[in-house]
C-alpha atoms as a PDB file:
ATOM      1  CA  UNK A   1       0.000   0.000   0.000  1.00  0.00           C
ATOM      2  CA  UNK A   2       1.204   3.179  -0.537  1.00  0.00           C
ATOM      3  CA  UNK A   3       1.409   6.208   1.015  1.00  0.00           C
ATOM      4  CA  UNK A   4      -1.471   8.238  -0.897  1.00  0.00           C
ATOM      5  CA  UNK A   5      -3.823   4.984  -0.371  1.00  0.00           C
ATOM      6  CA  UNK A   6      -2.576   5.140   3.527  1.00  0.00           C
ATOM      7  CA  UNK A   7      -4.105   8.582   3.950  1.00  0.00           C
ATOM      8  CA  UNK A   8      -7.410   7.782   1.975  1.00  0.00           C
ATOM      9  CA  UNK A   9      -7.675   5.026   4.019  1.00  0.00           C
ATOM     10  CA  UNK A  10      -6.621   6.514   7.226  1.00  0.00           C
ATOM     11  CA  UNK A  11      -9.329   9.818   6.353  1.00  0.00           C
ATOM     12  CA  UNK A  12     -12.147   7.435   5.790  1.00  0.00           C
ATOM     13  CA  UNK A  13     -11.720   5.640   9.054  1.00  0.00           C
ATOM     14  CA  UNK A  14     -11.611   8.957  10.563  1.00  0.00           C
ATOM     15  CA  UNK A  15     -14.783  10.064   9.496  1.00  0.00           C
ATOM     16  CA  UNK A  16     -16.480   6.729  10.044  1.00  0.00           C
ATOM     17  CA  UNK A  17     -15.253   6.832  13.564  1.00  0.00           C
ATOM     18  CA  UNK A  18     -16.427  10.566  13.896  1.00  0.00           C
ATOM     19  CA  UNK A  19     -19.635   9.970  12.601  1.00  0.00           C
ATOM     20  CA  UNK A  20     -20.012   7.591  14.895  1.00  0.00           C
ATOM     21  CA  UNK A  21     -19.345   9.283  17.708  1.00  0.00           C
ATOM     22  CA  UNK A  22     -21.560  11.857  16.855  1.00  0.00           C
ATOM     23  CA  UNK A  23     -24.428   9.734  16.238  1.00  0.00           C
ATOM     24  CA  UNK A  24     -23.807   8.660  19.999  1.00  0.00           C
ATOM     25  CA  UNK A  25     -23.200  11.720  21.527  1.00  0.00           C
ATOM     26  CA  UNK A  26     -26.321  12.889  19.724  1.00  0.00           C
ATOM     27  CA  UNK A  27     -28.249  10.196  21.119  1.00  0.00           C
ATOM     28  CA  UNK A  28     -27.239  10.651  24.863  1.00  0.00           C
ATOM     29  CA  UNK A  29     -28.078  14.276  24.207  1.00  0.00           C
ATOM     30  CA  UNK A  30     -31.550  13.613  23.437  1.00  0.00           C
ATOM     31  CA  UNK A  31     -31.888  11.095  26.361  1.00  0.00           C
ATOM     32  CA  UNK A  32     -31.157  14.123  28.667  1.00  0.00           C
ATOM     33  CA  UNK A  33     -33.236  16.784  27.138  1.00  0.00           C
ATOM     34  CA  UNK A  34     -35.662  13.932  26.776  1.00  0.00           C
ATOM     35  CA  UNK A  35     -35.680  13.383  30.578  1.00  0.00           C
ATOM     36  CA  UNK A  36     -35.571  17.294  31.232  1.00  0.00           C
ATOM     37  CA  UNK A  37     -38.286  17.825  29.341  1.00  0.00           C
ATOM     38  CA  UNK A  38     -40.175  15.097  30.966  1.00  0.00           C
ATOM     39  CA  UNK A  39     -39.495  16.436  34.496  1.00  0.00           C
ATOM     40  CA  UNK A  40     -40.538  20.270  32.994  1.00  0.00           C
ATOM     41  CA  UNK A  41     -44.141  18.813  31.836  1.00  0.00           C
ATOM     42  CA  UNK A  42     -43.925  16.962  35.517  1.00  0.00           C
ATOM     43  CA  UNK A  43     -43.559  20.103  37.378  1.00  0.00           C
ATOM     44  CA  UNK A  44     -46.324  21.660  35.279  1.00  0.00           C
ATOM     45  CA  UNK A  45     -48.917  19.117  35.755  1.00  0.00           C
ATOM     46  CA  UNK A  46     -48.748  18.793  39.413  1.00  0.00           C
ATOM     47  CA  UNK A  47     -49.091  22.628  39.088  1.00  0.00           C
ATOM     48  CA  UNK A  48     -52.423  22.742  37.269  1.00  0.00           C
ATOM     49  CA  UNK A  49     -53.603  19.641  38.979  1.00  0.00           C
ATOM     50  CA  UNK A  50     -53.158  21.437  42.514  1.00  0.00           C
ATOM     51  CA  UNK A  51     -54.806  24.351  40.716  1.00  0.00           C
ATOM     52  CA  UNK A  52     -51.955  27.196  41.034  1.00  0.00           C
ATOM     53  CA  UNK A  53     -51.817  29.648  38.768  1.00  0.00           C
ATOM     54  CA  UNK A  54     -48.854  29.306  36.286  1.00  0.00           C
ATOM     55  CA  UNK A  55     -47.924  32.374  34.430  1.00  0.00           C
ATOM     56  CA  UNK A  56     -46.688  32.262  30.919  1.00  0.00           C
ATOM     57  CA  UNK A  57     -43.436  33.254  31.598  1.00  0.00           C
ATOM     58  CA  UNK A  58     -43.253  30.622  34.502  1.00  0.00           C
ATOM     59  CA  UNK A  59     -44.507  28.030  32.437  1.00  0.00           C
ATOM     60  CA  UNK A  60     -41.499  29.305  29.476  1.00  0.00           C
ATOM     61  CA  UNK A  61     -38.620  29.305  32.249  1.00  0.00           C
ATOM     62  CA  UNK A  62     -39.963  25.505  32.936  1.00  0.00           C
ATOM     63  CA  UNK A  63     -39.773  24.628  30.463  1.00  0.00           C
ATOM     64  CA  UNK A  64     -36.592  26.097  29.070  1.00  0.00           C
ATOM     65  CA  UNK A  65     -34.696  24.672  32.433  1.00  0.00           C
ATOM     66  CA  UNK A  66     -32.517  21.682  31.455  1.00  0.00           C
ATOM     67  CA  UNK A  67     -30.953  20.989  35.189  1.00  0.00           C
ATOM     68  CA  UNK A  68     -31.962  17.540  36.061  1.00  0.00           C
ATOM     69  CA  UNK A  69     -31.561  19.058  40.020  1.00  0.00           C
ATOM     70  CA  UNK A  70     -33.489  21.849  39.882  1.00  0.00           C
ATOM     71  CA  UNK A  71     -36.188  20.499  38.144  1.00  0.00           C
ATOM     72  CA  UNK A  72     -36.434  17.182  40.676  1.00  0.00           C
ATOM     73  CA  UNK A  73     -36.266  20.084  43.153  1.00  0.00           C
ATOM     74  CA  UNK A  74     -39.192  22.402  42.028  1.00  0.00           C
ATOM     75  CA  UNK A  75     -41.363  18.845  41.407  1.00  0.00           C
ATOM     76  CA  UNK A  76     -41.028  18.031  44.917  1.00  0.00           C
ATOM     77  CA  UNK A  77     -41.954  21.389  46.447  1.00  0.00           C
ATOM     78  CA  UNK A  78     -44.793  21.853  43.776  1.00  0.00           C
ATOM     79  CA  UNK A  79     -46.182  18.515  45.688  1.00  0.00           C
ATOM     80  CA  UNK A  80     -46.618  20.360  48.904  1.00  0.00           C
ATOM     81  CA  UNK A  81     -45.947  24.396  48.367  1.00  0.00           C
ATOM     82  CA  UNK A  82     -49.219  26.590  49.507  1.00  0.00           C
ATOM     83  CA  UNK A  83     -47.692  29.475  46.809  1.00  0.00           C
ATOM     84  CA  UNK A  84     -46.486  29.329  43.430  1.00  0.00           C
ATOM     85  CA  UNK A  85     -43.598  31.488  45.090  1.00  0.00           C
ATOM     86  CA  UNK A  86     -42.639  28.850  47.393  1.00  0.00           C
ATOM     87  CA  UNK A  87     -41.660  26.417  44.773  1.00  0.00           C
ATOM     88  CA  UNK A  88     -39.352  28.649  42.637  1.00  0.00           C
ATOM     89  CA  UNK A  89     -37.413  30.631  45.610  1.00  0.00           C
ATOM     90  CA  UNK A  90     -34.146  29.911  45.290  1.00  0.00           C
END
């Protein structure tokens, strides 16, 4: 083999191995934002369920949040907060 078919060769195994990388990070990226989201809608519900008002711009910020944390910890004080207020004081 020589040395101009070593670097075609080399290149294409590059990319291959890039792509698929990419197609995995990609895929763990939508796992997250799939479980953020989930936890955003969570928060939400148990809002409207318990009947407290939830601006627009509250429900945006919710839904725009992306910290696994923070949304776990606004779910559990939506469960028991008297005031919209109480759940997002930070």
């Amino acid at each position: 083999m020589g040395r101009a078919e070593g670097i075609t060769m080399g290149r294409a195994e590059g990319i291959t191995m890039g792509r698929a990388e990419g197609i995995t990070m990609g895929r763990a990226e939508g796992i997250t934002m799939g479980r953020a989201v989930a936890k955003a809608e969570a928060v939400l519900e148990v809002l409207v369920l318990r009947r407290l008002p939830v601006p627009h711009a509250l429900r945006e910020r919710v839904l725009a949040t992306t910290h696994e944390g923070l949304l776990q910890r606004w779910f559990h004080r939506a469960l028991t907060a008297a005031t919209v207020a109480e759940i997002f004081e930070d």
